[in-house]
C-alpha atoms as a PDB file:
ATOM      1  CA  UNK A   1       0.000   0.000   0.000  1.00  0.00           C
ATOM      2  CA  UNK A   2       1.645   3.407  -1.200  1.00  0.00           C
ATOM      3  CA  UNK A   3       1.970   5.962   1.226  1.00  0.00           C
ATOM      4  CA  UNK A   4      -1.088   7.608   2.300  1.00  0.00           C
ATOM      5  CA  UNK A   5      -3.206   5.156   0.716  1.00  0.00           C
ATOM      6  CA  UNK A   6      -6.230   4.077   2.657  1.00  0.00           C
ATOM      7  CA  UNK A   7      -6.627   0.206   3.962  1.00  0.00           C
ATOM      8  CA  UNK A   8      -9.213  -1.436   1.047  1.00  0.00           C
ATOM      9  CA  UNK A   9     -11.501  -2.148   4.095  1.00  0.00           C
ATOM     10  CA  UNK A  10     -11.506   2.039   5.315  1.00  0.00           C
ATOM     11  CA  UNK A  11     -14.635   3.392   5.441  1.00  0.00           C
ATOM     12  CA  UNK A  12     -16.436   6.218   2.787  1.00  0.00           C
ATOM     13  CA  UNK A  13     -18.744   8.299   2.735  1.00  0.00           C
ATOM     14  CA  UNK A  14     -20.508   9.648  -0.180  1.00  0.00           C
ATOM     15  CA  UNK A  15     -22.415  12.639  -0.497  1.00  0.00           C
ATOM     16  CA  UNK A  16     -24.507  13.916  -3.429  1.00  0.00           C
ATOM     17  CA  UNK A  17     -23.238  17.017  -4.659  1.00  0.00           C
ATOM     18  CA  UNK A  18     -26.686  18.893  -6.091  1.00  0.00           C
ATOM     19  CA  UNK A  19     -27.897  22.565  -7.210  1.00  0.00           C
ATOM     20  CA  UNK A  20     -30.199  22.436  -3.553  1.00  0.00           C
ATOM     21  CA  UNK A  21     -29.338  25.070  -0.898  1.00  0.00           C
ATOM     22  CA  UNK A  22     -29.055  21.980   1.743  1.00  0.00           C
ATOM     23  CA  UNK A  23     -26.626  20.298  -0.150  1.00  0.00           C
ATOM     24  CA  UNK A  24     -24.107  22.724   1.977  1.00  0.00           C
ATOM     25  CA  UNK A  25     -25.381  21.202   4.961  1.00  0.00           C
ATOM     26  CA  UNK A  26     -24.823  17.563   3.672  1.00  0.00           C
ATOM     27  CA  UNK A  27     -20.840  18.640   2.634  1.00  0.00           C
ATOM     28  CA  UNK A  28     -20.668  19.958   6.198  1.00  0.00           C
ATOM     29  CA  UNK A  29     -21.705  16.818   8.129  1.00  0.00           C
ATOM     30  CA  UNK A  30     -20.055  14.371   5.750  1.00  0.00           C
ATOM     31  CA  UNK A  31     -16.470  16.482   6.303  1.00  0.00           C
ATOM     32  CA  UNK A  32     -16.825  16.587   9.737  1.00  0.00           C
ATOM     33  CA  UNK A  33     -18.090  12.773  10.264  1.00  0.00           C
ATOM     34  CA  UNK A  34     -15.160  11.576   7.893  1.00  0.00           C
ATOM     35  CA  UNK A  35     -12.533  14.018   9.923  1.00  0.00           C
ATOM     36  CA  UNK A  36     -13.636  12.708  13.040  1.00  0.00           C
ATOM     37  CA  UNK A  37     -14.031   8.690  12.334  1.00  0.00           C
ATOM     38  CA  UNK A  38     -10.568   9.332   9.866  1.00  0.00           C
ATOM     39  CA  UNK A  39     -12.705   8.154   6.524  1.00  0.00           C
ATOM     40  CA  UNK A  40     -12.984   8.573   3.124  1.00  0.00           C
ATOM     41  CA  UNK A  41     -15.249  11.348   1.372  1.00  0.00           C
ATOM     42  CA  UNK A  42     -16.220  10.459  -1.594  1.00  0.00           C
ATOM     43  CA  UNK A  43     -18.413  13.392  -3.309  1.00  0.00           C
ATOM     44  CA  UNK A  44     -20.941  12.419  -6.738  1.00  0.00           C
ATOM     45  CA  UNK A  45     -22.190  15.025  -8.916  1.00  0.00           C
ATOM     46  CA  UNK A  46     -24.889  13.183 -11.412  1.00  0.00           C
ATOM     47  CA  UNK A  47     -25.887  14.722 -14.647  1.00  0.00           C
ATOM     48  CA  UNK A  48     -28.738  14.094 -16.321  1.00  0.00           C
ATOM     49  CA  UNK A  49     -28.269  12.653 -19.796  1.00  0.00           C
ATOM     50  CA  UNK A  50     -28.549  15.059 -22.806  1.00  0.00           C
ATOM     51  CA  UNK A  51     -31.672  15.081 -24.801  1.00  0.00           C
ATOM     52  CA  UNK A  52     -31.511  12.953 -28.231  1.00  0.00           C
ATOM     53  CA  UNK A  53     -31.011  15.819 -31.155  1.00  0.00           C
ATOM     54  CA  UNK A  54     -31.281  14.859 -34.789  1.00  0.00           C
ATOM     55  CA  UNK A  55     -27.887  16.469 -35.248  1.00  0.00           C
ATOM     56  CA  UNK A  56     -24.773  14.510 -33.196  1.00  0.00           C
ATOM     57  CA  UNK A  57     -22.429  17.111 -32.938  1.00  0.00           C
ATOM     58  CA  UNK A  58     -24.878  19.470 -31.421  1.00  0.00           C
ATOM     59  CA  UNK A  59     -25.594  17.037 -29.034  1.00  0.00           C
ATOM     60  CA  UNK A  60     -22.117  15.850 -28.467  1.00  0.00           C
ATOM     61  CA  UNK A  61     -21.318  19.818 -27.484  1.00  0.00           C
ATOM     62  CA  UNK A  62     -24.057  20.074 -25.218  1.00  0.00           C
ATOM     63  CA  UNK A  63     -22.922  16.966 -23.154  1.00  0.00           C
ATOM     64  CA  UNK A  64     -19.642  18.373 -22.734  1.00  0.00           C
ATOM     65  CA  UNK A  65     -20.996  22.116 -21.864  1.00  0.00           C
ATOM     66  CA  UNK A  66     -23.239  20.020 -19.278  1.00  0.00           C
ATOM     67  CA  UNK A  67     -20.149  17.992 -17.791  1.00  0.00           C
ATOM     68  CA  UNK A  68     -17.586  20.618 -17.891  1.00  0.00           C
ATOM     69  CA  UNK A  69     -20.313  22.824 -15.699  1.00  0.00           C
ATOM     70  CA  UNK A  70     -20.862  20.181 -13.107  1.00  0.00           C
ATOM     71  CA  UNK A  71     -17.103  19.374 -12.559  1.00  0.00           C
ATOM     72  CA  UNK A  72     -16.613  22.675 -11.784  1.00  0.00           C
ATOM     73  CA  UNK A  73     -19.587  22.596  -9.142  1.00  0.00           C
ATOM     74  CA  UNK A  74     -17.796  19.519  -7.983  1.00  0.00           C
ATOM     75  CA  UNK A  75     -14.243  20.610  -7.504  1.00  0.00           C
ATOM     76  CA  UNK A  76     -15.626  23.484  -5.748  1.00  0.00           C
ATOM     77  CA  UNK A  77     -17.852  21.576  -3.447  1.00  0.00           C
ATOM     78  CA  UNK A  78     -14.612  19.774  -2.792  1.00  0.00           C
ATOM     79  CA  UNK A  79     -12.577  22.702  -2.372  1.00  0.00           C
ATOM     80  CA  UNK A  80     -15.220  23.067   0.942  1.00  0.00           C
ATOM     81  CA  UNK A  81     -15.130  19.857   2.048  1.00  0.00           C
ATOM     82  CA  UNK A  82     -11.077  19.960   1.867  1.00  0.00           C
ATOM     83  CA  UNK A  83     -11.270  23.119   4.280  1.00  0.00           C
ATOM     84  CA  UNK A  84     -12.901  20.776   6.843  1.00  0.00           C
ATOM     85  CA  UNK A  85     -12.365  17.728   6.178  1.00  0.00           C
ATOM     86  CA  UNK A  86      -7.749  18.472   6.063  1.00  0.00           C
ATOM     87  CA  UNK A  87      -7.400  16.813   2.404  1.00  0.00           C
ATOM     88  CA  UNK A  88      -8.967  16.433  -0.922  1.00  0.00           C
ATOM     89  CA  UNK A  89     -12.094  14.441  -0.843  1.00  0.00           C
ATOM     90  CA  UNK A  90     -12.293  11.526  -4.087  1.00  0.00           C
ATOM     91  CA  UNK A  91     -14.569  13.409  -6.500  1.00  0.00           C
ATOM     92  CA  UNK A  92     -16.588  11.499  -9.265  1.00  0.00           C
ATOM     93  CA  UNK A  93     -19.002  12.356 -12.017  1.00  0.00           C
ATOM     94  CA  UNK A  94     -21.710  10.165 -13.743  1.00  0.00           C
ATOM     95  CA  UNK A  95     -24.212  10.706 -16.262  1.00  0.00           C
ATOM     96  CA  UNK A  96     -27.777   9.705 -16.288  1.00  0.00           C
ATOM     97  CA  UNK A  97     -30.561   9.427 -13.773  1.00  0.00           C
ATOM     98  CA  UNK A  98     -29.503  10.358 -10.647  1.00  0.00           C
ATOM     99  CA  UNK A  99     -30.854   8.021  -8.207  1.00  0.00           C
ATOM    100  CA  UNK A 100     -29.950   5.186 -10.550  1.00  0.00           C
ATOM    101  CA  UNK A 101     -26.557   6.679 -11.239  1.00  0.00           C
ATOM    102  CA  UNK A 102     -25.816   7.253  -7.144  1.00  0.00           C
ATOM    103  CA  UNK A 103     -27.506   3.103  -6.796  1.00  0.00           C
ATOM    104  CA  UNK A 104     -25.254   1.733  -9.381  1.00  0.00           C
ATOM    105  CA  UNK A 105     -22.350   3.789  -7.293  1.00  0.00           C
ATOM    106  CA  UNK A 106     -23.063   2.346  -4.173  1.00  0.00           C
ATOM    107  CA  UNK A 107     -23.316  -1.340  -5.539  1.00  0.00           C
ATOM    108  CA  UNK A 108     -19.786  -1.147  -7.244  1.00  0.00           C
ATOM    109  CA  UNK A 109     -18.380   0.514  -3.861  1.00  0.00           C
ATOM    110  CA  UNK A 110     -18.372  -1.764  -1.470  1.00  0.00           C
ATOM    111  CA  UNK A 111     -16.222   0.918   0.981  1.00  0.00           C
ATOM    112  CA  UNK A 112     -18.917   3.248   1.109  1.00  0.00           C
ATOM    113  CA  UNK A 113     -20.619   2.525   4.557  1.00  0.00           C
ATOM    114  CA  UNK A 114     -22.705   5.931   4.416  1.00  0.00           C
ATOM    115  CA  UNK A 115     -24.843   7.830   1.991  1.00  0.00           C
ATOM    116  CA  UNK A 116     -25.669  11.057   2.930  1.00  0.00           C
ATOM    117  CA  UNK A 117     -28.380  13.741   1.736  1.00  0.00           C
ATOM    118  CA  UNK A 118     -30.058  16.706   3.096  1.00  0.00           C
ATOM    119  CA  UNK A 119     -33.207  17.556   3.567  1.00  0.00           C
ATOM    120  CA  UNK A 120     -35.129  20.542   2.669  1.00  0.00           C
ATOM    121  CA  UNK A 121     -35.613  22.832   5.785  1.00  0.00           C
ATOM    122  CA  UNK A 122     -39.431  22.861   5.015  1.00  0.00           C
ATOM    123  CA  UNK A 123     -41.899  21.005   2.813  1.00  0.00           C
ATOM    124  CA  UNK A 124     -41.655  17.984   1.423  1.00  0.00           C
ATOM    125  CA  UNK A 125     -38.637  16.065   0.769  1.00  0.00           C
ATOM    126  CA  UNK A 126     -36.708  16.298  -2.504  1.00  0.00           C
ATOM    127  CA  UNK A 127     -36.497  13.246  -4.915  1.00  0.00           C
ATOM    128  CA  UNK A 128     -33.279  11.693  -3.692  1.00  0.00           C
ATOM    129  CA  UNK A 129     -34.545  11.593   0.235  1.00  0.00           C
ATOM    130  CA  UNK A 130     -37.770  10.234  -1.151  1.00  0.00           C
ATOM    131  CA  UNK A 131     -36.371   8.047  -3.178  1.00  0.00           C
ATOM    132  CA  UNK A 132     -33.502   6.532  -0.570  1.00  0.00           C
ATOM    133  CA  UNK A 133     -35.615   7.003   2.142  1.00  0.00           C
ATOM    134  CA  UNK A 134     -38.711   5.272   0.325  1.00  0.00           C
ATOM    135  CA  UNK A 135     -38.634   2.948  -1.949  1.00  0.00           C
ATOM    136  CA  UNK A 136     -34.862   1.727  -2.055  1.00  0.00           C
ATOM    137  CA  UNK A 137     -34.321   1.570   1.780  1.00  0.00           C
ATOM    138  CA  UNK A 138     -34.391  -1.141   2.426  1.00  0.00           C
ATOM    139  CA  UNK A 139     -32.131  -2.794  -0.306  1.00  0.00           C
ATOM    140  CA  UNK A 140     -28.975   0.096  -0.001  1.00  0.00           C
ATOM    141  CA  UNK A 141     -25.518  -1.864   0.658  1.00  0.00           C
ATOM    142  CA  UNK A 142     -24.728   0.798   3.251  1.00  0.00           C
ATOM    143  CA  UNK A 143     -26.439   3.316   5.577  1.00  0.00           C
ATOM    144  CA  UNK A 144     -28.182   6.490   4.999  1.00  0.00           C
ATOM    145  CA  UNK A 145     -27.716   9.816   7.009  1.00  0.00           C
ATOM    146  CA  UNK A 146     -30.313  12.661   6.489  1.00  0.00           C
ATOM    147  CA  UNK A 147     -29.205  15.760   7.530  1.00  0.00           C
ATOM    148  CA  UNK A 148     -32.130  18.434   8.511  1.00  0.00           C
ATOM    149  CA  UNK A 149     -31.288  21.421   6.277  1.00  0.00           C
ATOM    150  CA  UNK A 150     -32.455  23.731   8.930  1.00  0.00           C
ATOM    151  CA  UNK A 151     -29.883  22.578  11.413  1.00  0.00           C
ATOM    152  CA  UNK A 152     -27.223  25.271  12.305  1.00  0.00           C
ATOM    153  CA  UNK A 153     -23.345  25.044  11.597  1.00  0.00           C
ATOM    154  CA  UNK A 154     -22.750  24.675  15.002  1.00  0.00           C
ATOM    155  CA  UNK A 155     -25.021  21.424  15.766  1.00  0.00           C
ATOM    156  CA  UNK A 156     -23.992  19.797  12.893  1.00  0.00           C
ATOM    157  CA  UNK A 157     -20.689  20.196  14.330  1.00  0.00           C
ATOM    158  CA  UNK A 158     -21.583  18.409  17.532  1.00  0.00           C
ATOM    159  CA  UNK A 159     -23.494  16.203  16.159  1.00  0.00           C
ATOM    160  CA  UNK A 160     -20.736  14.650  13.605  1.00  0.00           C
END
């Protein structure tokens, strides 16, 4: 194992890096948590596919407009987690449908031990918490940590 390498059986956590206001609050806990129990961060930004245009090349540039966008949302999203967290978190990218992309994630990661969203500080919950705390809950490989988007700095703080 190279130096600084992580043992294959460390922990990770991955959070889902989104255009929400709460996903701030999701990068927090996950930074702290993972500084605290000395894990892995792993952060996913999921892009939906682009839409089938008659003409390729069209299509092909609006892809790479869409990715080039979203890895720039990523690396800063890591750039906040790294202030935190005291190193770079593992950043990764995937196309499609995001709560297939983030399933098909967690089934070929068998490190990742949490998955963790945020919740919406009112009203109902978005489509990911729905989704992994609905329907697929009970057939995730690892656990699931929902952090209130309303909670302060501070308690999420403690609370990691």
């Amino acid at each position: 194992m190279t130096e600084g390498a992580r043992h294959p059986e460390a922990q990770a956590f991955l959070a889902i890096v989104d255009d929400t206001p709460e996903c701030a609050k999701a990068l927090r806990y996950v930074a702290c948590r993972a500084r605290r129990l000395d894990a892995e961060v792993i952060l996913l930004r999921v892009v939906p596919s682009a839409p089938f245009l008659q003409w390729g090349r069209a299509q092909r540039a609006i892809a790479e407009e869409a990715l080039a966008e979203a890895q720039l949302v990523l690396d800063e999203a890591a750039r906040r987690v790294a202030t935190i967290l005291g190193r770079r978190p593992r950043t990764e990218l995937r196309e499609g449908r995001a709560a297939e992309a983030i399933l098909a994630f967690l089934q070929a990661e068998p490190a990742v031990r949490m998955l963790v969203l945020a919740a919406a500080p009112q009203g109902r919950p978005g489509p990911l918490v729905a989704h992994f705390a609905g329907p697929a809950a009970g057939s995730l490989p690892c656990l699931v940590t929902i952090v209130p988007g309303g909670m302060a700095d501070s308690e999420l703080d403690r609370l990691a």
